[in-house]
Protein backbone atom coordinates (compact mmCIF):
# COMPACT_ATOMS: atom_id res chain seq x y z
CA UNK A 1 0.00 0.00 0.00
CA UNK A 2 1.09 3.41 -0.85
CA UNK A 3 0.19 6.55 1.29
CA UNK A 4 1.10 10.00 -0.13
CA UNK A 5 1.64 12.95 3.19
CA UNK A 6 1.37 16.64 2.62
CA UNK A 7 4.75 17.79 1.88
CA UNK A 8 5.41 20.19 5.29
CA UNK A 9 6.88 23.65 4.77
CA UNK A 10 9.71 24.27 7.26
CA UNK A 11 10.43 27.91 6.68
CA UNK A 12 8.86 30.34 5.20
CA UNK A 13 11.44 33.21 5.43
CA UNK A 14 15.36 33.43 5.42
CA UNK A 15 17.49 36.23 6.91
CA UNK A 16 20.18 35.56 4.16
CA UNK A 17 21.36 33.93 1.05
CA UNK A 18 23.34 31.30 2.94
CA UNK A 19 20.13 29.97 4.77
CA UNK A 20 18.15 29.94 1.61
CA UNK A 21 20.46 27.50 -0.39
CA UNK A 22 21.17 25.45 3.02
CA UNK A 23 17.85 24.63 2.94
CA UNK A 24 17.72 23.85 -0.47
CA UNK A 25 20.44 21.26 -0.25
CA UNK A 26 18.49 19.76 3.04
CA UNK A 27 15.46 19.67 0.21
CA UNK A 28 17.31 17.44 -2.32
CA UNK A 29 19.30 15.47 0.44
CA UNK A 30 15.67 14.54 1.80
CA UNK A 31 14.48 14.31 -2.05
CA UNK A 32 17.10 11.78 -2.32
CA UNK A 33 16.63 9.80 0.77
CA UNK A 34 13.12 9.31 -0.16
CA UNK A 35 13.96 8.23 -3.73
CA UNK A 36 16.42 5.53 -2.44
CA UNK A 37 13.25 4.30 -0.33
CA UNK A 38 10.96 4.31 -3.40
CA UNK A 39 13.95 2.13 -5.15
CA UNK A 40 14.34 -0.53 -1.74
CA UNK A 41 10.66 -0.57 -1.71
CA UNK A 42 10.31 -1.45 -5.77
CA UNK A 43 13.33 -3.80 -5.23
CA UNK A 44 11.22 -5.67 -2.53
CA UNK A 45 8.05 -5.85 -4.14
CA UNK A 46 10.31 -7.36 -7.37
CA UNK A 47 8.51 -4.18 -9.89
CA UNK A 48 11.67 -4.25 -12.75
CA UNK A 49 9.55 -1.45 -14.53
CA UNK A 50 9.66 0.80 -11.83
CA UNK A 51 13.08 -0.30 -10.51
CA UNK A 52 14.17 0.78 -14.20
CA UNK A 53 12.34 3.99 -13.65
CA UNK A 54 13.76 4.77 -10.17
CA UNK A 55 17.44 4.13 -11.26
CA UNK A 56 16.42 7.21 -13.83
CA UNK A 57 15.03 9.30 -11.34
CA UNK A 58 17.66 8.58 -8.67
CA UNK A 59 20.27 9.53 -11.46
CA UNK A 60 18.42 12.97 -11.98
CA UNK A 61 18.26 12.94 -8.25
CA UNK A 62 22.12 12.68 -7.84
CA UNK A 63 22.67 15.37 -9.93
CA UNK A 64 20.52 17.84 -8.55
CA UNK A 65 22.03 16.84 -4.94
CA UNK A 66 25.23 17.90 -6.53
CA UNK A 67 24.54 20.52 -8.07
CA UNK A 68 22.62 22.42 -4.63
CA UNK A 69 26.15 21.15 -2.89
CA UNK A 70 28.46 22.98 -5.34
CA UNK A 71 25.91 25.66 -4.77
CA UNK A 72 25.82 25.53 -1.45
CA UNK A 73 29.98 25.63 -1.69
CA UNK A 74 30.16 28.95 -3.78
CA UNK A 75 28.18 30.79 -1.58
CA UNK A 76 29.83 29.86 1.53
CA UNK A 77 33.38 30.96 -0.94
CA UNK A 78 31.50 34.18 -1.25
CA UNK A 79 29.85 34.72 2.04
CA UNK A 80 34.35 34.01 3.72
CA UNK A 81 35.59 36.27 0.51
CA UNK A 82 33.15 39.48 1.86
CA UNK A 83 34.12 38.71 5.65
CA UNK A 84 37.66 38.65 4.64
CA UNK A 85 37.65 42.07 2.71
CA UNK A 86 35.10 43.56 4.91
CA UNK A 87 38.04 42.98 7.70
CA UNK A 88 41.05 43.81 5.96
């Protein structure tokens, strides 16, 4: 059986950049997590077709995971670059 949930908002505002693509890589790390429990639960139930399907989305998945980390990176490079010439 298959129950679908609300998806719950944690946060409505953000006080800066920083927090705004944190949460965004929590997002797809949860995104992610769920997807990998979509695939063991298709692998247990023996559904090929939707296995197939899963190892697509999970692939998708993986690269927006990546992409919100080397997000998340640059803007914690330009968040230490401004501290660092605001002090100098």
């Amino acid at each position: 059986m298959i129950e679908l949930y609300d998806i719950p908002i944690d946060r409505k505002t953000w006080s800066n950049l920083l927090q705004v693509i944190s949460d965004y890589c929590e997002a797809e790390i949860k995104n992610t997590k769920r997807t990998l429990n979509l695939v063991d639960l298709a692998n247990r139930s023996g559904d090929k077709a939707v296995e197939e399907f899963l190892q697509w989305l999970m692939n998708e998945q993986a690269k927006r995971e990546k992409q919100s980390l080397d997000l998340l990176m640059e803007v914690i490079r330009i968040v230490y670059l401004e501290y660092y010439l605001i002090r100098s």
